[in-house]
Protein backbone atom coordinates (compact mmCIF):
# COMPACT_ATOMS: atom_id res chain seq x y z
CA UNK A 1 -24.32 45.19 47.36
CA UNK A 2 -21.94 45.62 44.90
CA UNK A 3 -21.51 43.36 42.11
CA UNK A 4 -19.46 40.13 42.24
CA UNK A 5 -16.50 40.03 40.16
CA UNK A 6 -16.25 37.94 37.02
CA UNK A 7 -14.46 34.80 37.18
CA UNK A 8 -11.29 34.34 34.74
CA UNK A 9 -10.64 31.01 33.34
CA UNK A 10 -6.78 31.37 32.57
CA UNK A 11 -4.05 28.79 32.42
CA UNK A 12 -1.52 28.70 36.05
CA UNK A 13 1.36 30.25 33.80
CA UNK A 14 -0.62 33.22 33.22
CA UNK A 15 -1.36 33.53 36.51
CA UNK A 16 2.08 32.53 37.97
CA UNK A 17 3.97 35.18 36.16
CA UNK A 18 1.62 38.26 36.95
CA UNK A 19 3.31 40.41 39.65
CA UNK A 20 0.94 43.97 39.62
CA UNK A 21 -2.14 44.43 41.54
CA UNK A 22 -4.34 47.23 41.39
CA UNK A 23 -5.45 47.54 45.18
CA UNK A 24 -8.58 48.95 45.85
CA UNK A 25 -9.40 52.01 47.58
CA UNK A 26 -11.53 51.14 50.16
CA UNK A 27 -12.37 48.28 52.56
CA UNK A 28 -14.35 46.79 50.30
CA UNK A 29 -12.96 48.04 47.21
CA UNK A 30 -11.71 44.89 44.59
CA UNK A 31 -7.82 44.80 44.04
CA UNK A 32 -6.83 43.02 41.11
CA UNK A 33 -3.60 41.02 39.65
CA UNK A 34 -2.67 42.42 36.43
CA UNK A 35 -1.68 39.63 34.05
CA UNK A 36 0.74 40.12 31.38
CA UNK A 37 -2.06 39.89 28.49
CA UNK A 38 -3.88 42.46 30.27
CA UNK A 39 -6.58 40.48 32.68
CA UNK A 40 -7.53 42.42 35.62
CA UNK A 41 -7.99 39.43 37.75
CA UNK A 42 -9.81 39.46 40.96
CA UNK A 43 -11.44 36.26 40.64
CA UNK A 44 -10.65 32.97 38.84
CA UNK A 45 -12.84 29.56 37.95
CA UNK A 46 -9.44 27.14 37.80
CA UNK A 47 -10.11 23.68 37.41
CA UNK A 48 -7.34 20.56 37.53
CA UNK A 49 -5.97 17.80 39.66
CA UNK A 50 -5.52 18.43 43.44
CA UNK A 51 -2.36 16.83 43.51
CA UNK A 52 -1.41 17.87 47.17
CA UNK A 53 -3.25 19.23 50.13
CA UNK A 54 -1.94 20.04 54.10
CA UNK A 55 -3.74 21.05 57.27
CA UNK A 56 -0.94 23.63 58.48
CA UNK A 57 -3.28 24.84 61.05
CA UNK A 58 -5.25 22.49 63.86
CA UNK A 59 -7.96 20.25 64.57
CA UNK A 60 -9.71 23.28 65.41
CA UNK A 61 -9.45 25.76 63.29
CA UNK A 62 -7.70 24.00 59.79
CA UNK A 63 -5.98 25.68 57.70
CA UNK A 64 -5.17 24.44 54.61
CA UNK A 65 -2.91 24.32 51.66
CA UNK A 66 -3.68 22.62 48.35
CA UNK A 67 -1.90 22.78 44.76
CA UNK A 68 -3.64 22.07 41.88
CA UNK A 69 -2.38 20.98 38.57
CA UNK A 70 -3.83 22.45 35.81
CA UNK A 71 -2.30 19.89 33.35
CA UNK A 72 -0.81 22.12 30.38
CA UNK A 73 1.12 24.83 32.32
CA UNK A 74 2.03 24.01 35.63
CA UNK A 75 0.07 24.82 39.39
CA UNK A 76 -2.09 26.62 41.11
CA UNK A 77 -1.84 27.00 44.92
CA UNK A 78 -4.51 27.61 47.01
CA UNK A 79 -5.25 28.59 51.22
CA UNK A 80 -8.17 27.97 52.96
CA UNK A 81 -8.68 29.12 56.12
CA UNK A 82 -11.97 29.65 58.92
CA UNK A 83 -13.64 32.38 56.78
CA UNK A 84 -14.06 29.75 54.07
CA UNK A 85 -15.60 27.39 55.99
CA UNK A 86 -17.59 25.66 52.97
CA UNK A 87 -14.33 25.31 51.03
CA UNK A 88 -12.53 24.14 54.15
CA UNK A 89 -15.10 21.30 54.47
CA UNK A 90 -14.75 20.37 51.31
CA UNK A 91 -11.41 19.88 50.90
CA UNK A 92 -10.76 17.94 54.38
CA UNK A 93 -13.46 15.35 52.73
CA UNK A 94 -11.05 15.11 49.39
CA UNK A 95 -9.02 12.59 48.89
CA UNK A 96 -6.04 13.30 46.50
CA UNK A 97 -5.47 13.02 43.50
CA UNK A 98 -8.71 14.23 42.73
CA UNK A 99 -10.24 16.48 39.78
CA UNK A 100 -11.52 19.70 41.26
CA UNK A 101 -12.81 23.02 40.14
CA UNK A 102 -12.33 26.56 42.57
CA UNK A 103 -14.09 29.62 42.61
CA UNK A 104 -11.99 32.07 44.80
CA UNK A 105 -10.43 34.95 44.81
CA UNK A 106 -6.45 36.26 44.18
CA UNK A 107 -3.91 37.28 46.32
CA UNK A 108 -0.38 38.24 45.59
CA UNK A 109 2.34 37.52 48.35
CA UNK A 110 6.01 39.32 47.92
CA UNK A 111 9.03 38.37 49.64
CA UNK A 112 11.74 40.33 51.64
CA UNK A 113 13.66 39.94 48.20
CA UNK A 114 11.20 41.19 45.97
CA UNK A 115 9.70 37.86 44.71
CA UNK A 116 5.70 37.88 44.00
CA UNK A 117 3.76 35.02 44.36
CA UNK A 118 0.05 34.10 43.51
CA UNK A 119 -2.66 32.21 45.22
CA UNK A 120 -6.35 31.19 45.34
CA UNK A 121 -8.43 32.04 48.74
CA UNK A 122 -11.37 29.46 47.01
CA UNK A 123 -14.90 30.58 47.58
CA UNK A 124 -16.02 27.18 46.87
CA UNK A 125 -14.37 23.77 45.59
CA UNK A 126 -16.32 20.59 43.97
CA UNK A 127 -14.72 17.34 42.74
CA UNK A 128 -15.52 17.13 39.09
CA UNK A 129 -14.96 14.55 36.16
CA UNK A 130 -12.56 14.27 33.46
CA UNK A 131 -14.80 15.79 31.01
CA UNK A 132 -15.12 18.60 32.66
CA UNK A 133 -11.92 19.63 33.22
CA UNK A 134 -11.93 18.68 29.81
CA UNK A 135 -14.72 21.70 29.10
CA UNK A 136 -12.13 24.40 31.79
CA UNK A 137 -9.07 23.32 29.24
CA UNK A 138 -11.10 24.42 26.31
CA UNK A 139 -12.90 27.48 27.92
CA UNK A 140 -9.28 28.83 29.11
CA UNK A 141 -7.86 28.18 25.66
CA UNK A 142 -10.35 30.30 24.09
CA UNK A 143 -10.06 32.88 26.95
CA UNK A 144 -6.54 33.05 26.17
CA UNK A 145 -6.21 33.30 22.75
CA UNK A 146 -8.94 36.07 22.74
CA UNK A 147 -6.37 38.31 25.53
CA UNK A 148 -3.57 37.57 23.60
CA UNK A 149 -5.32 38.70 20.21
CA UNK A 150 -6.68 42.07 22.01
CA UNK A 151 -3.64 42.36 22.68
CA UNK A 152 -1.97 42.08 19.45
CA UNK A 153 -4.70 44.68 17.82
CA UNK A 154 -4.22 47.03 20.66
CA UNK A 155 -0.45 47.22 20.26
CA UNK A 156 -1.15 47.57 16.46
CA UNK A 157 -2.80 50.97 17.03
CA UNK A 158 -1.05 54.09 15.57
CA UNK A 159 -2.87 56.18 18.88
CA UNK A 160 -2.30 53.91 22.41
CA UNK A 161 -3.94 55.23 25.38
CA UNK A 162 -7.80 53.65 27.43
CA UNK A 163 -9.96 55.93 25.46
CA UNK A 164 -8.61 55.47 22.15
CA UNK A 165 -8.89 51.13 22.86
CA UNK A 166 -12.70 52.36 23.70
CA UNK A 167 -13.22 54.25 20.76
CA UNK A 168 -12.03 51.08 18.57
CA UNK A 169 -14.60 48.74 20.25
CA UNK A 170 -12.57 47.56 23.87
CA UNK A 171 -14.76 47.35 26.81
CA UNK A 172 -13.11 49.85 29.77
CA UNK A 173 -12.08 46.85 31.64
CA UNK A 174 -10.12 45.38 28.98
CA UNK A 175 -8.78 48.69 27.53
CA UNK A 176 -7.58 49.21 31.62
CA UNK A 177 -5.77 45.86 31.63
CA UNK A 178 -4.07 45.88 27.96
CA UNK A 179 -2.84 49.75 28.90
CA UNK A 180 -1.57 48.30 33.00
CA UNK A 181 0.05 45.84 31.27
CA UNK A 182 1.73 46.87 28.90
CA UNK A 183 3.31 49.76 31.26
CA UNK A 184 4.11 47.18 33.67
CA UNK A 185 5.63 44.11 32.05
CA UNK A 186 5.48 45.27 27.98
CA UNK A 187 4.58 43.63 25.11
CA UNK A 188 4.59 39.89 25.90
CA UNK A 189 6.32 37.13 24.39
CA UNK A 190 3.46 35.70 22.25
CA UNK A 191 4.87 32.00 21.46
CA UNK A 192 4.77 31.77 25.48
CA UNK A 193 1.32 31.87 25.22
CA UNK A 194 0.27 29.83 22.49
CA UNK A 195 2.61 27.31 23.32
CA UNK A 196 0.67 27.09 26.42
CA UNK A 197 -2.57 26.86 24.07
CA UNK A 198 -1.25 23.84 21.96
CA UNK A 199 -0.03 22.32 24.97
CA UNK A 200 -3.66 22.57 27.09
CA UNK A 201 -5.60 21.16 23.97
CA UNK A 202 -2.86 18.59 23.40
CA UNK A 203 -3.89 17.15 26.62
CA UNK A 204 -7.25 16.36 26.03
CA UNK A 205 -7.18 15.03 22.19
CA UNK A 206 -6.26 11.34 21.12
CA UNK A 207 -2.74 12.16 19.46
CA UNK A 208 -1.31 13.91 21.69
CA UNK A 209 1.61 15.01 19.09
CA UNK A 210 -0.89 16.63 16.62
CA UNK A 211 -0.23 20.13 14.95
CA UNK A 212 -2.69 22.14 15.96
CA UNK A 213 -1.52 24.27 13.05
CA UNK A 214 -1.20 27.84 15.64
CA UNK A 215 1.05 29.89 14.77
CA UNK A 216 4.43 30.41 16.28
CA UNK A 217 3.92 33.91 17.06
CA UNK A 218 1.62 36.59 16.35
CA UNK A 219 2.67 38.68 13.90
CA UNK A 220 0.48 36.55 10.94
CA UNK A 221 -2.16 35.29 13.28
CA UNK A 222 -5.41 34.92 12.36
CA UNK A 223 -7.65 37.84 14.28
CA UNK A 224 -10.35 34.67 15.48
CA UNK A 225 -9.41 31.14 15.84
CA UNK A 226 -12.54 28.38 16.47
CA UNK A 227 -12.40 26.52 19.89
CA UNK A 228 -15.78 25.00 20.13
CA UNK A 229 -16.64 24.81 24.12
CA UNK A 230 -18.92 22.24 23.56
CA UNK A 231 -22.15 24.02 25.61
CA UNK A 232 -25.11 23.17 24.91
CA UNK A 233 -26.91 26.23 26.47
CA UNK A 234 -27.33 29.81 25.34
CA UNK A 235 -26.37 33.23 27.37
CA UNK A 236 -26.23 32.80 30.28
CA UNK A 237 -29.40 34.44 30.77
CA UNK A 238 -30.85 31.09 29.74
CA UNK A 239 -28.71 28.99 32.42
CA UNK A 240 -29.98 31.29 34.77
CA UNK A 241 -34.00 30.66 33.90
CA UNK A 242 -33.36 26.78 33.20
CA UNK A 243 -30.88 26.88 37.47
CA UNK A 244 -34.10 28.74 38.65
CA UNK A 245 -36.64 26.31 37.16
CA UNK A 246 -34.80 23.47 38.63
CA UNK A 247 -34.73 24.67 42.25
CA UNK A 248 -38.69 25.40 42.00
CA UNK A 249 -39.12 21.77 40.89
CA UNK A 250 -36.36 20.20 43.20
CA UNK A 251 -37.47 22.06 46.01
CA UNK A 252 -40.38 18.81 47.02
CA UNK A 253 -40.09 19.41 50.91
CA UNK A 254 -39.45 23.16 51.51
CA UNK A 255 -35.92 22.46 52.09
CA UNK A 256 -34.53 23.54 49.11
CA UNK A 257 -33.20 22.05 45.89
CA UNK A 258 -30.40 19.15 47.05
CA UNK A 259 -27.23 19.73 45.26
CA UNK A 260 -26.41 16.79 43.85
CA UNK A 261 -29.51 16.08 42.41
CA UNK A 262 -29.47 20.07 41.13
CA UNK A 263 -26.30 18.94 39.78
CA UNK A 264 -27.61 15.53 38.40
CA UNK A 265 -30.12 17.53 36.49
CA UNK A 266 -28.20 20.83 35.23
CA UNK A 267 -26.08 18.29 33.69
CA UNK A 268 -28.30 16.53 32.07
CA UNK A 269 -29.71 20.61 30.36
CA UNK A 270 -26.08 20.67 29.09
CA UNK A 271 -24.57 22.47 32.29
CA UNK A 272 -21.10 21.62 33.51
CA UNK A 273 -20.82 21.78 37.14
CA UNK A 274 -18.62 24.82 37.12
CA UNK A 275 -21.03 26.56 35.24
CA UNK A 276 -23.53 25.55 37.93
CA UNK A 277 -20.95 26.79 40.13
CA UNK A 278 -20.70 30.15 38.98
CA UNK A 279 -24.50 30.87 38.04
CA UNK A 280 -25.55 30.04 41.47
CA UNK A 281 -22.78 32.35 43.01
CA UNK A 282 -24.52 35.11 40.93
CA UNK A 283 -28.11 34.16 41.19
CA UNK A 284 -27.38 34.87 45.02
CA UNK A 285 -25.78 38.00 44.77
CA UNK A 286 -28.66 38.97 42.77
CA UNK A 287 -30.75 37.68 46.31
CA UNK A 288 -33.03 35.41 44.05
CA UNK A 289 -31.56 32.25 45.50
CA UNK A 290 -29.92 31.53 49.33
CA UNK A 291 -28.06 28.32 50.90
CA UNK A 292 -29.82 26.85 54.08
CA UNK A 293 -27.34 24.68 54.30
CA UNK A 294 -24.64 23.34 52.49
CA UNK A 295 -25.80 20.64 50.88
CA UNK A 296 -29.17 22.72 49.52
CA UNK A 297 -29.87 25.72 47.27
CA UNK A 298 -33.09 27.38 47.80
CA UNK A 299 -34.94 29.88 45.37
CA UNK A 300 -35.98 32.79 46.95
């Protein structure tokens, strides 16, 4: 089984205005969505307010359409269809509006004119609180800022190619992505971006006119900038011991570990639901955990 692919937390205008993918080579090869700051995107973690949802399919077999407001840069839109049934359920029982989080997958649609456009196929959607959209906000701050300083060193170099962003301490994903896309879209307009940044944080502090004091572009930017995410857990190594202790001692009737009280309790260790989210999703492609049903998690 291969292994699943990590889950980008990036702001909806990132997202939006990528219009490369990589596709894969095989059937079961990952394509990925190029963004402008170099993310090889196969998977996202998004979180926001479902503003809108529609069932354009039947009673039968639903099929539904959802946008999400990520509530600094603008939407992401989302279809769910009968090969996600567990995100299909979920949504029909969500009323709007509604703070969710999605784990899903990309997919780039183009037009007869030439026009891409992104979506979500969501692996999985929960209804979360404030505060932990709250926790997304800052995560995809960070996330972004980090991109968009790679990308400022990597542009800085006197020798540009994958190996020579590997030889200065890039991983070969992110060496891939700065390279892609900077051939396909070049050097991006860096005030975008941290306009975006201000604006995100902006919406989840007191004053919501405060200078942030971020530059306006990037050309005398700090290398690091401090965006605490607030977690109170380690690598996630740790989260993955403390998930697997809890199922063992949730698990009272052989049924498995019930959700909400997993959740109840993760939360309590100083794990956000979408973290619970996306350690669970890799606990089972390691095949140490399984759903019986929906509502359960079971250690194997």
């Amino acid at each position: 089984m291969n292994a699943r692919e990590m889950a980008w937390r990036l702001f909806s205008s990132e997202l939006n205005s990528a219009t490369y993918e990589i596709k894969g080579d095989g059937e079961k090869s990952p394509s990925y969505v190029v963004t402008k700051l170099g993310a090889m995107v196969n998977r996202v973690l998004v979180a926001g307010v479902l503003t809108e949802k529609e069932n354009v399919g039947t009673a039968d077999e639903p099929m539904w359409r959802g946008r999400i407001q990520d509530l600094a840069t603008g939407n992401f839109f989302i279809n769910v269809g009968r090969y996600q049934p567990e995100a299909a359920a979920a949504i029909a029982d969500i009323d709007t509006p509604a703070f969710v989080a999605v784990v899903g997958k990309v997919r780039t649609y183009t037009t007869d004119d030439g026009k891409v456009f992104v979506s979500i196929r969501p692996e999985r959607i929960v209804k979360i609180t404030e505060e932990i959209r709250a926790q997304w906000i800052l995560d995809a701050a960070r996330s972004t800022w980090i991109r968009l300083n790679n990308m400022k060193k990597a542009a800085s170099l006197k020798e540009f190619s994958q190996t020579a962003l590997v030889g200065k301490g890039f991983s070969e994903r992110d060496a891939k992505g700065i390279i892609t896309a900077l051939e396909q879209y070049d050097l991006p307009n860096s005030a975008v971006y941290l306009k975006s940044i201000q604006t995100a944080l902006r919406t989840i502090l007191p004053e919501k006119n405060i200078d942030l004091g971020l530059p306006e572009d990037m050309s005398d930017s700090p290398d690091e900038i401090d965006i605490e995410t607030g977690s109170a857990v380690g690598n996630s190594a740790d989260v993955e011991d403390i998930i697997l202790s809890l199922l063992e001692e949730l698990d009272v009737d052989g049924k498995g570990a019930p959700r909400d009280e997993l959740e109840r309790r993760a939360e309590s260790e100083g794990i956000s639901s979408m973290e619970l989210e996306e350690v669970s999703n890799t606990l089972m492609d390691k095949g140490l955990v399984y759903e019986p049903n929906l509502r359960y998690l079971k250690r194997i």
